[in-house]
Protein backbone atom coordinates (compact mmCIF):
# COMPACT_ATOMS: atom_id res chain seq x y z
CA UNK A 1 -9.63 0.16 38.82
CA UNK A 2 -8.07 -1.45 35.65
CA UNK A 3 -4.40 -2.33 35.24
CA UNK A 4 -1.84 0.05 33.88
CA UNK A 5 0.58 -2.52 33.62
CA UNK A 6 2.03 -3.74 30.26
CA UNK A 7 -0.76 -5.59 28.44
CA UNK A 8 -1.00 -9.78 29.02
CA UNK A 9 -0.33 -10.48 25.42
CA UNK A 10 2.57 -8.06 24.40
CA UNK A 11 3.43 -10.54 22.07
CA UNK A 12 0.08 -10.53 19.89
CA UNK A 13 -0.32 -7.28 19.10
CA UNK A 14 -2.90 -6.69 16.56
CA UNK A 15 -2.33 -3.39 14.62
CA UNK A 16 -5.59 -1.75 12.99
CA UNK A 17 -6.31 1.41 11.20
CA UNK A 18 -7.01 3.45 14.79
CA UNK A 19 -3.21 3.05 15.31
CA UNK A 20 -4.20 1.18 18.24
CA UNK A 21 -2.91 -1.89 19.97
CA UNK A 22 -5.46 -4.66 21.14
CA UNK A 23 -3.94 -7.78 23.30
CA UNK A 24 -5.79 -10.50 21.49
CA UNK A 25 -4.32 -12.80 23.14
CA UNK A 26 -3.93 -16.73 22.51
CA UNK A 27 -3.49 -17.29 25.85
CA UNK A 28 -5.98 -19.15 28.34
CA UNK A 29 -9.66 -19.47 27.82
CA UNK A 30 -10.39 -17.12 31.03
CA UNK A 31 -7.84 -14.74 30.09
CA UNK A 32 -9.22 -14.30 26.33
CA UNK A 33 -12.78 -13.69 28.19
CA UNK A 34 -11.33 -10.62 29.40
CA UNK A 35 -12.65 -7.46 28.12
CA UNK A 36 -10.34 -6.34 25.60
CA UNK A 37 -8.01 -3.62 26.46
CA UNK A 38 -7.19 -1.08 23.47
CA UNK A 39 -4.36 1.45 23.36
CA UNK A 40 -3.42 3.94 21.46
CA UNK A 41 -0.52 4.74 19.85
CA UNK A 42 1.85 4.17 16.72
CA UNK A 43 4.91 2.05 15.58
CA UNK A 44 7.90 2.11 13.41
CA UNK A 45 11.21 0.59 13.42
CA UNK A 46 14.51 0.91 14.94
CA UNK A 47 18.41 0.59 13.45
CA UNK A 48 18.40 -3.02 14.44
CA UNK A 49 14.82 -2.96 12.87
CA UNK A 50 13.13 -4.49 15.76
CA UNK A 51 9.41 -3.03 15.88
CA UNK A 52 8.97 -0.30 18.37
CA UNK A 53 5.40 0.60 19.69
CA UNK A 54 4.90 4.21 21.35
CA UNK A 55 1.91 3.83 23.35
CA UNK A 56 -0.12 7.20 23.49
CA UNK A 57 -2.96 6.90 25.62
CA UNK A 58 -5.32 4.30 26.74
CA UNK A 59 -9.07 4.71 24.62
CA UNK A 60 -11.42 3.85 27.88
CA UNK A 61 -9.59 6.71 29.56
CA UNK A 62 -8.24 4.53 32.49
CA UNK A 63 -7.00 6.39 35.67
CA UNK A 64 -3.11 6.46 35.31
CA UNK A 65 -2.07 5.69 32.82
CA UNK A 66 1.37 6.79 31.20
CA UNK A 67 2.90 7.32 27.67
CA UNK A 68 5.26 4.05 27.07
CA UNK A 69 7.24 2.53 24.66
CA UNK A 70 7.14 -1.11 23.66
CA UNK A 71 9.86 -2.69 21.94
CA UNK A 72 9.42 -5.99 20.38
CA UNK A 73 12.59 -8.15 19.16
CA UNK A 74 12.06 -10.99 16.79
CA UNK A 75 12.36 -12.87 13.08
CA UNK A 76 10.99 -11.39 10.28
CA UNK A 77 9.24 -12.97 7.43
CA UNK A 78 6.41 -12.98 5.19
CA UNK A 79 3.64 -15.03 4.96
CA UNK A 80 1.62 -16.21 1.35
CA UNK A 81 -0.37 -12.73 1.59
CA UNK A 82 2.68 -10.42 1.20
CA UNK A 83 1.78 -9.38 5.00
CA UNK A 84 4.87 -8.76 7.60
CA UNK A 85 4.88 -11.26 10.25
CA UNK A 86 7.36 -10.83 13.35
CA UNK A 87 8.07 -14.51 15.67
CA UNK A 88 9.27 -13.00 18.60
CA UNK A 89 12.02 -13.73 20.12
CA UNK A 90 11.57 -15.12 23.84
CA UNK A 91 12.77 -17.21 26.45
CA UNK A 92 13.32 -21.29 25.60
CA UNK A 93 10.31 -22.60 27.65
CA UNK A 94 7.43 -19.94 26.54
CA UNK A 95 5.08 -20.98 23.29
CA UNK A 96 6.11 -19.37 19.95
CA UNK A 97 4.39 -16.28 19.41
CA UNK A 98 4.29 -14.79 16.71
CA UNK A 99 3.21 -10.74 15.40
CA UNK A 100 1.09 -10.15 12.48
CA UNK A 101 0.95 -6.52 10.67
CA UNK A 102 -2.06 -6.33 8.73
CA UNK A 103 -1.13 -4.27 5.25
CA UNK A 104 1.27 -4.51 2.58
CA UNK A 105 4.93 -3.47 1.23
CA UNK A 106 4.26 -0.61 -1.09
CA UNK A 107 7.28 0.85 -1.68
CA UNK A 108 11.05 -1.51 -2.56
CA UNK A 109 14.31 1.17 -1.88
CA UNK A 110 17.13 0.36 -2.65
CA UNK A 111 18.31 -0.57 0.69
CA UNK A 112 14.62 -0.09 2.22
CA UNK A 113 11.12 -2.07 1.99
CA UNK A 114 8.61 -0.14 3.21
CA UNK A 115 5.64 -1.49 4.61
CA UNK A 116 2.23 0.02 4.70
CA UNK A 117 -0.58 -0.75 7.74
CA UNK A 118 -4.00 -1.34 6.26
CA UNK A 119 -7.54 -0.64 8.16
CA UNK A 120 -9.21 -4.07 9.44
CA UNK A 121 -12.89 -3.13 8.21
CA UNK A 122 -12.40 -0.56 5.27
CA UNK A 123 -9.15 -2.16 3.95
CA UNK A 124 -7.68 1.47 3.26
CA UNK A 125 -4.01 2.02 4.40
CA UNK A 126 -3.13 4.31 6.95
CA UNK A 127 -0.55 6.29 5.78
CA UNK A 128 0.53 7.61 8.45
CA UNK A 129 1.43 4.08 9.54
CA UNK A 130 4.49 2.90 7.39
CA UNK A 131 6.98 0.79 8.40
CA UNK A 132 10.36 0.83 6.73
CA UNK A 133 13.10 -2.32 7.06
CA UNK A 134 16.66 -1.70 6.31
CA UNK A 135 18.74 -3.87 4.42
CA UNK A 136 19.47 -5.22 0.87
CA UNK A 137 17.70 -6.82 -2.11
CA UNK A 138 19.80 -10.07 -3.75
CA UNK A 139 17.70 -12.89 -5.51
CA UNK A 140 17.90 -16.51 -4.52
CA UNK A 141 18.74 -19.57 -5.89
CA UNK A 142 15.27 -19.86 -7.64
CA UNK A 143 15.63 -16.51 -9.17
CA UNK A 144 12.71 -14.59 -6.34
CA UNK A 145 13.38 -11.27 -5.58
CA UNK A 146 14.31 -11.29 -1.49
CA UNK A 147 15.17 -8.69 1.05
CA UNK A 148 17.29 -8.99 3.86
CA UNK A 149 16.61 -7.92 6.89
CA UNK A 150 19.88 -6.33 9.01
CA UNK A 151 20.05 -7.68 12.73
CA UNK A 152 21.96 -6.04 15.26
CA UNK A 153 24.60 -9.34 15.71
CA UNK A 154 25.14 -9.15 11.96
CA UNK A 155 22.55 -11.62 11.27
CA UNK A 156 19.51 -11.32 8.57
CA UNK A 157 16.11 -12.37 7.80
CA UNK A 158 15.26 -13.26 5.11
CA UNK A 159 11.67 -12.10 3.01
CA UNK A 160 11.01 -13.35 -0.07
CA UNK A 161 8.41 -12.06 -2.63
CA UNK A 162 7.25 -15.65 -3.75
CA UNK A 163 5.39 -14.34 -6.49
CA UNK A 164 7.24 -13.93 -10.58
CA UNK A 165 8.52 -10.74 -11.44
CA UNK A 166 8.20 -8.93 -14.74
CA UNK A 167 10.09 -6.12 -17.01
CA UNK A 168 8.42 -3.22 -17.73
CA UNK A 169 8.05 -1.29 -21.29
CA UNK A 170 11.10 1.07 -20.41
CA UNK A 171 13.45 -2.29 -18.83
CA UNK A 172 12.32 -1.39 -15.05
CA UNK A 173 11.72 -3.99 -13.01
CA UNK A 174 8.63 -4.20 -11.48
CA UNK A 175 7.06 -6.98 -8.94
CA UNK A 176 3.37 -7.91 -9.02
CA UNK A 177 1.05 -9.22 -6.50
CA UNK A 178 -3.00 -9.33 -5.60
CA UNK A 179 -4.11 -9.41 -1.92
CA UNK A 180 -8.03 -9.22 -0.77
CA UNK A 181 -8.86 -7.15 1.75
CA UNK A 182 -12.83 -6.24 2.84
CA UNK A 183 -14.24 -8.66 0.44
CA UNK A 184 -12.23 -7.53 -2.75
CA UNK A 185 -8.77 -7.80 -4.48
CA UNK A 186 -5.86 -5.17 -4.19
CA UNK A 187 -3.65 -5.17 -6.69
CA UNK A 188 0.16 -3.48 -5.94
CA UNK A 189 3.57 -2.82 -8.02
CA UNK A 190 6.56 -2.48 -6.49
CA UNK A 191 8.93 -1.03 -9.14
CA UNK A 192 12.57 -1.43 -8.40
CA UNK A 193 14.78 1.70 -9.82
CA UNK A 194 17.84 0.00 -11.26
CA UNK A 195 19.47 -0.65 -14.34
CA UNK A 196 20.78 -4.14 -16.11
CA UNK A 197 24.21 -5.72 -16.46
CA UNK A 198 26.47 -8.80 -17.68
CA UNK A 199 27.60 -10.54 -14.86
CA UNK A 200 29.19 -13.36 -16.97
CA UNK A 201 28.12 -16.14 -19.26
CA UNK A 202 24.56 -17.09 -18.33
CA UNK A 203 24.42 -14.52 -15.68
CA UNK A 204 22.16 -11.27 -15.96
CA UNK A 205 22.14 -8.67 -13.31
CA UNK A 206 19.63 -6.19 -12.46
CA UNK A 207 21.61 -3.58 -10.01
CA UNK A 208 19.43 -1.18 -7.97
CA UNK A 209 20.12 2.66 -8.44
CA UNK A 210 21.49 4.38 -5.13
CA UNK A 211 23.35 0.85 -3.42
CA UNK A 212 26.67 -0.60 -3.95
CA UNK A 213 25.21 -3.80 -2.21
CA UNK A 214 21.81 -4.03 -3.84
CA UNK A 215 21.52 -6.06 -7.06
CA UNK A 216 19.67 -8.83 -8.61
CA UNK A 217 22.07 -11.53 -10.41
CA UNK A 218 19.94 -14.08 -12.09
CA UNK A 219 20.40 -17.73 -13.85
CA UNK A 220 19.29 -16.59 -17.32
CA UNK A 221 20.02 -18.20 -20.46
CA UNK A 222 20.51 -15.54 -23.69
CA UNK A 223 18.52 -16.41 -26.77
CA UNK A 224 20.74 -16.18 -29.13
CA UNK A 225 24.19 -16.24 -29.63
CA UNK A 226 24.53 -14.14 -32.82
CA UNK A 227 23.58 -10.66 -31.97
CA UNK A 228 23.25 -7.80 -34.82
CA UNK A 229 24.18 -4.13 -34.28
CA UNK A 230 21.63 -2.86 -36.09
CA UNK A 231 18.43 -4.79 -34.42
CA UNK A 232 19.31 -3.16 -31.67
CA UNK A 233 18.85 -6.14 -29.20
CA UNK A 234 20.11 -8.13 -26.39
CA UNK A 235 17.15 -11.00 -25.21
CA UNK A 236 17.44 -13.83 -22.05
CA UNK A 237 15.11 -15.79 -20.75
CA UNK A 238 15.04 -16.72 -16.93
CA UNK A 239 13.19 -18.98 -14.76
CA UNK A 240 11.62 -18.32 -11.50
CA UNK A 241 10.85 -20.46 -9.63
CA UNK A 242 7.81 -19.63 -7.55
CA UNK A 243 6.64 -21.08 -4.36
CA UNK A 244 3.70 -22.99 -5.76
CA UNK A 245 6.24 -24.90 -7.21
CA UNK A 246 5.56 -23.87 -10.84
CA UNK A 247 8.59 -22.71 -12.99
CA UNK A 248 7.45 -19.20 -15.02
CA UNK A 249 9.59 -17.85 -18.26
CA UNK A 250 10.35 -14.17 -18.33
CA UNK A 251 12.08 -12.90 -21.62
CA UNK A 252 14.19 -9.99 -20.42
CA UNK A 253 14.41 -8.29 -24.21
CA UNK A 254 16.83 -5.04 -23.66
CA UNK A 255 16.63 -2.36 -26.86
CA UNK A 256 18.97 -0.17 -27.27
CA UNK A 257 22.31 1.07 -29.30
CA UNK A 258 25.47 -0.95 -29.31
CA UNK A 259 28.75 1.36 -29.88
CA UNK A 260 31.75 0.07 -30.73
CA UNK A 261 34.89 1.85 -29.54
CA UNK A 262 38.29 2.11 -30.62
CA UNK A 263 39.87 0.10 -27.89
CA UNK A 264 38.04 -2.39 -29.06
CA UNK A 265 35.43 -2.44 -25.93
CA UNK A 266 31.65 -2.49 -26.45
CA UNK A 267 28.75 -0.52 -24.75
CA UNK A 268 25.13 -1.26 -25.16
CA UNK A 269 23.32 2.23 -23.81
CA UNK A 270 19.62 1.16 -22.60
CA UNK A 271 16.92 3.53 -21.80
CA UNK A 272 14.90 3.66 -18.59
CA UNK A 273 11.41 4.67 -18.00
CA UNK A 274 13.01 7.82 -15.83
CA UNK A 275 14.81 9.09 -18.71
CA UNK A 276 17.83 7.37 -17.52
CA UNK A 277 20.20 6.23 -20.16
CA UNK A 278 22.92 3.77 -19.06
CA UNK A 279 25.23 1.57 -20.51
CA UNK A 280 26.31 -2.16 -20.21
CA UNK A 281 29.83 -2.19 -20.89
CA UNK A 282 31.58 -5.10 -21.99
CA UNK A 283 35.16 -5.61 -23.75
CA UNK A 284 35.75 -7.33 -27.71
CA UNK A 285 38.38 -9.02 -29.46
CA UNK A 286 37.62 -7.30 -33.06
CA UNK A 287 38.09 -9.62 -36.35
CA UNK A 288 37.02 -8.06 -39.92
CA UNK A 289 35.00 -9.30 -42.15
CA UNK A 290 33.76 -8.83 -46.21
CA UNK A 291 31.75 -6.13 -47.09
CA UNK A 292 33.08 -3.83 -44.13
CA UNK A 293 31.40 -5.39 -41.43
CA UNK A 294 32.83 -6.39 -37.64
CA UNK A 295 32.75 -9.36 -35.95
CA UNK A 296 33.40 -8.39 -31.70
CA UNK A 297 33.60 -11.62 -29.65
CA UNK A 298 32.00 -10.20 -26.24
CA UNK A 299 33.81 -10.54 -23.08
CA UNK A 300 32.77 -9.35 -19.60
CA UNK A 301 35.76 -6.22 -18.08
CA UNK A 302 36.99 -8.94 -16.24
CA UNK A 303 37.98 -10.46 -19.35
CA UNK A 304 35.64 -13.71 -19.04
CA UNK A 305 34.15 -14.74 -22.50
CA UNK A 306 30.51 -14.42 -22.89
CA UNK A 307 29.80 -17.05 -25.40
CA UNK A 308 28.03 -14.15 -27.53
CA UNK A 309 29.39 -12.27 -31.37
CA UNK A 310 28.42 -8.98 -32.54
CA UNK A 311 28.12 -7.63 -35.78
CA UNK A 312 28.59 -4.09 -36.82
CA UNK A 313 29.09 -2.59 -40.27
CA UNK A 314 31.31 0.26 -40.88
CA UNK A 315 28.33 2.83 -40.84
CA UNK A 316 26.89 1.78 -37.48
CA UNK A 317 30.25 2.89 -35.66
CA UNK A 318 30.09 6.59 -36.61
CA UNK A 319 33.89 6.00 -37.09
CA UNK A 320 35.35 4.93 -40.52
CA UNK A 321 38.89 5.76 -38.72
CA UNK A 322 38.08 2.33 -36.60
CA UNK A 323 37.97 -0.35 -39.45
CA UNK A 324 41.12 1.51 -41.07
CA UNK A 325 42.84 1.52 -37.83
CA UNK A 326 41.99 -2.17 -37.00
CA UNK A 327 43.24 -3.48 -40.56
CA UNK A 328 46.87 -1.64 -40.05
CA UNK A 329 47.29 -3.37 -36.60
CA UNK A 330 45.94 -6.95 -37.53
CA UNK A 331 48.10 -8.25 -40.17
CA UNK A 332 47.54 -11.65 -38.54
CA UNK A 333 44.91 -14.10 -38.18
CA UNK A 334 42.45 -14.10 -35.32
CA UNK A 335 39.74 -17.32 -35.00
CA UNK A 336 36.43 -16.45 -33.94
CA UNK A 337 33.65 -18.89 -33.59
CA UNK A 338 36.00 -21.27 -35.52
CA UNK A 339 36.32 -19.20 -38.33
CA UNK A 340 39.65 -17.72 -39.40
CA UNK A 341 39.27 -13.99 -41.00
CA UNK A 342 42.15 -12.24 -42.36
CA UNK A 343 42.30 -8.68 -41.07
């Protein structure tokens, strides 16, 4: 009569597209002889995002068996194929064992990754069989996009997307990779809803739309100093890093319309690929020069200086009351970029 007992090796679960769960164990030679036991059944996640297995029903219809549930504690990670692996967390003296989840993360929330299982033979995803990890997006020291995983004792894990990212045509920022699956290459974008900011000098920030504790801050270095109004234009480059050890160059180049206002702050409005138009907002110390043009020396709303002018000329504000106003409350001098203009 066969066993209705929790399977040998509950701690290498194989997941396929038959939502089943096969102990393929690596365990002892006589116990991988075994026939192989298959159950059915499904998984997801729970708040401290350990993996949860509800086991349906047992395929070779054996004699008593009964609905369970299997939860499995553990580390998260990812391995070089974008697949979720989970090393299970056991006692001291048992052998590392480790849980891999055959699919791939097709969907990045902004305080969700969401993990698709894929069919061993046809390679298709099961779509009823999505897993989705709480926690929040931050990029590392080598500018990678990572996720953090929450644990229940206020620890995370950490999963990095190795890979380079990119910017799409409407500034979204989108996340590339190719896995092969039944002989043949998948590709999959991940598209992160979000919208850019000015952290401070050298610092460019990509914050995702719906979290207060979601955002991207990158290294980036702007290409130029100078910027003109009327280009419309606000480039960096940054360098990531990527775990081949090779250093790629993204140009983030933002278009948009700079507005100058009359407290002397500075927005850039940027649209998104959703319609979305937001603005980077940044405050100016106004100087003014010939031939009614504007010289704003940029400084983040924390007051720190950017390192970056702007030019505007009296038609780009939409305001000829500005440039009057500003020459009636400057009579003094104000340097900027080591050059003295009279107001």
């Amino acid at each position: 009569m066969p066993s209705t007992t929790r399977p040998r090796s509950a701690y290498r679960e194989l997941l396929d597209d038959l939502k089943r769960l096969a102990g393929a164990g690596q365990a002892t030679l006589s116990e991988r002889l075994r026939p192989l036991r298959v159950i059915e059944g499904s998984v997801t996640t729970d708040r401290a995002n350990r993996l949860v297995y509800d086991v349906a029903g047992s395929r070779d219809g054996a004699d008593g068996f009964r609905p369970r549930r299997i939860t499995l504690d553990g580390a998260w990670r990812l391995n070089a194929d974008h697949e979720l692996e989970l090393r299970l967390a056991q006692a001291e003296s048992a052998r590392p064992r480790t849980l891999t989840l055959r699919g791939a993360i097709v969907q990045a929330k902004a305080n969700h990754l969401v993990f698709a299982l894929r069919g061993q033979d046809t390679g298709a995803f099961v779509r009823a069989q999505r897993l989705a990890l709480s926690g929040r997006w931050q990029a590392d020291r080598h500018n990678r996009l990572t996720f953090l995983v929450e644990k229940s004792r206020g620890e995370e894990d950490r999963l990095t997307l190795a890979g380079a990212w990119a910017v799409g045509t409407r500034h979204e920022l989108l996340y590339r990779y190719r896995q092969r699956s039944a002989g043949r290459p998948n590709e999959h974008t991940l598209m992160f809803r979000g919208a850019w900011d000015i952290a401070g000098a050298n610092r460019l920030v990509y914050r995702l739309s719906g979290s207060s504790d979601s955002a991207f801050e990158f290294s980036a270095s702007v290409q130029s100093r100078a910027l003109q109004a009327r280009e419309g234009r606000l480039a960096y480059q940054v360098g990531i890093r990527t775990a081949r050890g090779s250093t790629h160059r993204e140009r983030v180049a933002l278009f948009g319309a700079w507005k100058l206002h009359k407290d002397a702050s500075v927005s850039f409005e940027v649209p998104y690929a959703d319609g979305r138009i937001q603005a980077i907002r940044l405050e100016g110390a106004v100087a003014l020069g010939p031939r009614e043009q504007a010289a704003v020396a940029l400084r983040t709303r924390r007051g720190e200086p950017l390192g970056l002018t702007l030019t505007l000329t009296r038609q780009m504000t939409r305001d000829a009351g500005l440039f009057v106003q500003a020459r009636r409350n400057g009579e003094e001098r104000s340097i900027m970029g080591g050059v003295r203009i009279r107001f």
